[in-house]
C-alpha atoms as a PDB file:
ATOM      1  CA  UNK A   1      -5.156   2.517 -22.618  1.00  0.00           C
ATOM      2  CA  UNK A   2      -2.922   1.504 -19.469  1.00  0.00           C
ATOM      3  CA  UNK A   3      -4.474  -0.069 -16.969  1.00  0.00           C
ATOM      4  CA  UNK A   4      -2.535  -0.602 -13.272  1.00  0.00           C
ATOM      5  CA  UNK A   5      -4.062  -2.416 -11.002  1.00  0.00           C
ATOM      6  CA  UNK A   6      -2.652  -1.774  -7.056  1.00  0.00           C
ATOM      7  CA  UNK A   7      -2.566  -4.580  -4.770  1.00  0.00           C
ATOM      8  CA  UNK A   8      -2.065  -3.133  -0.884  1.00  0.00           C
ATOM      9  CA  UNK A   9      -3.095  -3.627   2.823  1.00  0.00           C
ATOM     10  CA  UNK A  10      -6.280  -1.817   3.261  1.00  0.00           C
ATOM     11  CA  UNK A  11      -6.787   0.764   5.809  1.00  0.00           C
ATOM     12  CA  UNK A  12      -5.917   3.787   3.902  1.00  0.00           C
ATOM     13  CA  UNK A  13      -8.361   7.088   3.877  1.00  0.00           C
ATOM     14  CA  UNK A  14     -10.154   8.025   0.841  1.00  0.00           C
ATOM     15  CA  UNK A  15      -8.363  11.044   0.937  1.00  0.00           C
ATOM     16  CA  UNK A  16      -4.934   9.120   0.461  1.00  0.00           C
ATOM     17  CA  UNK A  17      -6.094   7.022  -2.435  1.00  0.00           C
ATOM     18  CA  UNK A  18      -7.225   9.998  -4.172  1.00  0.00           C
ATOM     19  CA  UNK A  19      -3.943  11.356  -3.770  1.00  0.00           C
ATOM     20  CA  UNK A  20      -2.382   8.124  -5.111  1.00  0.00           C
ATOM     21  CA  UNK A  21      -4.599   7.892  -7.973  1.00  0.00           C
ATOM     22  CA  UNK A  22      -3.662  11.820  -8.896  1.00  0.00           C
ATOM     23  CA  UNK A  23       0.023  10.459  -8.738  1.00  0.00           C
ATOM     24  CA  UNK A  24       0.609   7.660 -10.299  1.00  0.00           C
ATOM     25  CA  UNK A  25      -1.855   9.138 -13.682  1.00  0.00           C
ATOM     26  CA  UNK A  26       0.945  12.003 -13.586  1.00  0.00           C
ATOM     27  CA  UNK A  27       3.134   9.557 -13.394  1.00  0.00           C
ATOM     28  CA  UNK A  28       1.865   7.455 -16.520  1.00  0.00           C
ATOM     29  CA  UNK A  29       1.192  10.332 -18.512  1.00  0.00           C
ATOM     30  CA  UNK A  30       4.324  11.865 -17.866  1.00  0.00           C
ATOM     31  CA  UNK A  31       6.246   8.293 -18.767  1.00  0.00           C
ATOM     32  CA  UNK A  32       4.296   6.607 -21.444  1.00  0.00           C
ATOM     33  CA  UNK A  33       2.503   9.596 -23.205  1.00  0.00           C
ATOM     34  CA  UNK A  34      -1.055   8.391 -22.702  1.00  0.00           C
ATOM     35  CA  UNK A  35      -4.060  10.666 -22.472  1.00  0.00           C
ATOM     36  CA  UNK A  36      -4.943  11.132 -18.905  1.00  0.00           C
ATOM     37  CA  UNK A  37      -8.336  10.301 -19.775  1.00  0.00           C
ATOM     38  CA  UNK A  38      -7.329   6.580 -21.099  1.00  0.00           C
ATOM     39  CA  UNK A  39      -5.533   5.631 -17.649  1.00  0.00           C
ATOM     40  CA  UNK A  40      -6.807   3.407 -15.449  1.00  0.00           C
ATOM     41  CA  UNK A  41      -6.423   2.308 -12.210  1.00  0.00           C
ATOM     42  CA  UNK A  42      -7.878  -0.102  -9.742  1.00  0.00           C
ATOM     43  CA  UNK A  43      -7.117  -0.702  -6.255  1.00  0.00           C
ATOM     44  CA  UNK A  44      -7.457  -4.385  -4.679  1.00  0.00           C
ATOM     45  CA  UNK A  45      -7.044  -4.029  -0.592  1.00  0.00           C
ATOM     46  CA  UNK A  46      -6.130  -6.951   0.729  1.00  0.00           C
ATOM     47  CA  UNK A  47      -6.953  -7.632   4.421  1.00  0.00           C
ATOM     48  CA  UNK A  48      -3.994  -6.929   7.089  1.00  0.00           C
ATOM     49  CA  UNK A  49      -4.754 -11.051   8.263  1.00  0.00           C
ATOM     50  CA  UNK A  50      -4.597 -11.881   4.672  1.00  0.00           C
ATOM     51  CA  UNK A  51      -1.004 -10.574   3.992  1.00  0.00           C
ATOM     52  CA  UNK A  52       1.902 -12.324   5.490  1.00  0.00           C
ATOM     53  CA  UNK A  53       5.689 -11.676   5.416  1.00  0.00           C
ATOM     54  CA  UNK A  54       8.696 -14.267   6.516  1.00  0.00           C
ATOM     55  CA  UNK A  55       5.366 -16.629   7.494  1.00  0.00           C
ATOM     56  CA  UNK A  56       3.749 -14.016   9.718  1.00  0.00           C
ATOM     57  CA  UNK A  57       0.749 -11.905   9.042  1.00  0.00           C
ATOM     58  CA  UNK A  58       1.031  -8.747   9.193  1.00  0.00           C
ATOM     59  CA  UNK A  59      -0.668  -8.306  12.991  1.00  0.00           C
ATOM     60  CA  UNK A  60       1.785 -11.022  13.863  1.00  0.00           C
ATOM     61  CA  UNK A  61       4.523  -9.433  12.190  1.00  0.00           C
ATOM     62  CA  UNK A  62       3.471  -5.332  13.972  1.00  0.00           C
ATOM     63  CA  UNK A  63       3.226  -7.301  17.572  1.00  0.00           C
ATOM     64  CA  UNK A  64       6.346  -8.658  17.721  1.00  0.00           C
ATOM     65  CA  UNK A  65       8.194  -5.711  16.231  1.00  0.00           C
ATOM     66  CA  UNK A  66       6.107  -3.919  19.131  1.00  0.00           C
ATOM     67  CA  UNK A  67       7.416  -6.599  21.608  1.00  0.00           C
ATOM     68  CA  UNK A  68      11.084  -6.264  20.152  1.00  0.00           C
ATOM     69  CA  UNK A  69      10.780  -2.422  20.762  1.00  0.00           C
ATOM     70  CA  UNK A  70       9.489  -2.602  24.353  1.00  0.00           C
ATOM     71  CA  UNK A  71      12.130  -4.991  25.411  1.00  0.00           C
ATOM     72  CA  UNK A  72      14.837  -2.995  24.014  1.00  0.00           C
ATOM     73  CA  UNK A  73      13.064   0.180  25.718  1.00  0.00           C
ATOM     74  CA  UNK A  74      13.230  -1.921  28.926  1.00  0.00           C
ATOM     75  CA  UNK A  75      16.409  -2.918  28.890  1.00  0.00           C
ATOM     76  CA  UNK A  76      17.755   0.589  28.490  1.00  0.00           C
END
């Protein structure tokens, strides 16, 4: 019985995981031969302030890409 477990940023619809879920069972099925019945999947979502990248969380990290983007937009 595979189980995957999914770490990610929450903030996704319902609708989305559902679609992620359908997925990646195809995708198990299709590449290990389980029963789609004996996959299982969780999802952990991990708060955006709780995630961090090069140091920076990932606010920290949108803001200053945001920053980086209006300056070159002024500058233009």
């Amino acid at each position: 019985m595979p189980i995957i477990s999914i770490m990610m940023i929450e903030g996704r619809s319902m609708d989305e995981k559902k679609a992620m879920f359908k997925a990646v069972t195809d995708a198990i099925v299709q590449t290990l031969g389980a029963p789609r019945e004996a996959v299982r999947i969780t999802i952990h979502e991990v708060p955006m302030d709780h995630f961090a990248v090069g140091g920076m969380t990932r606010d920290e990290r949108d803001r200053k890409l945001a920053a980086q983007a209006n300056s070159a937009a002024g500058s233009a």
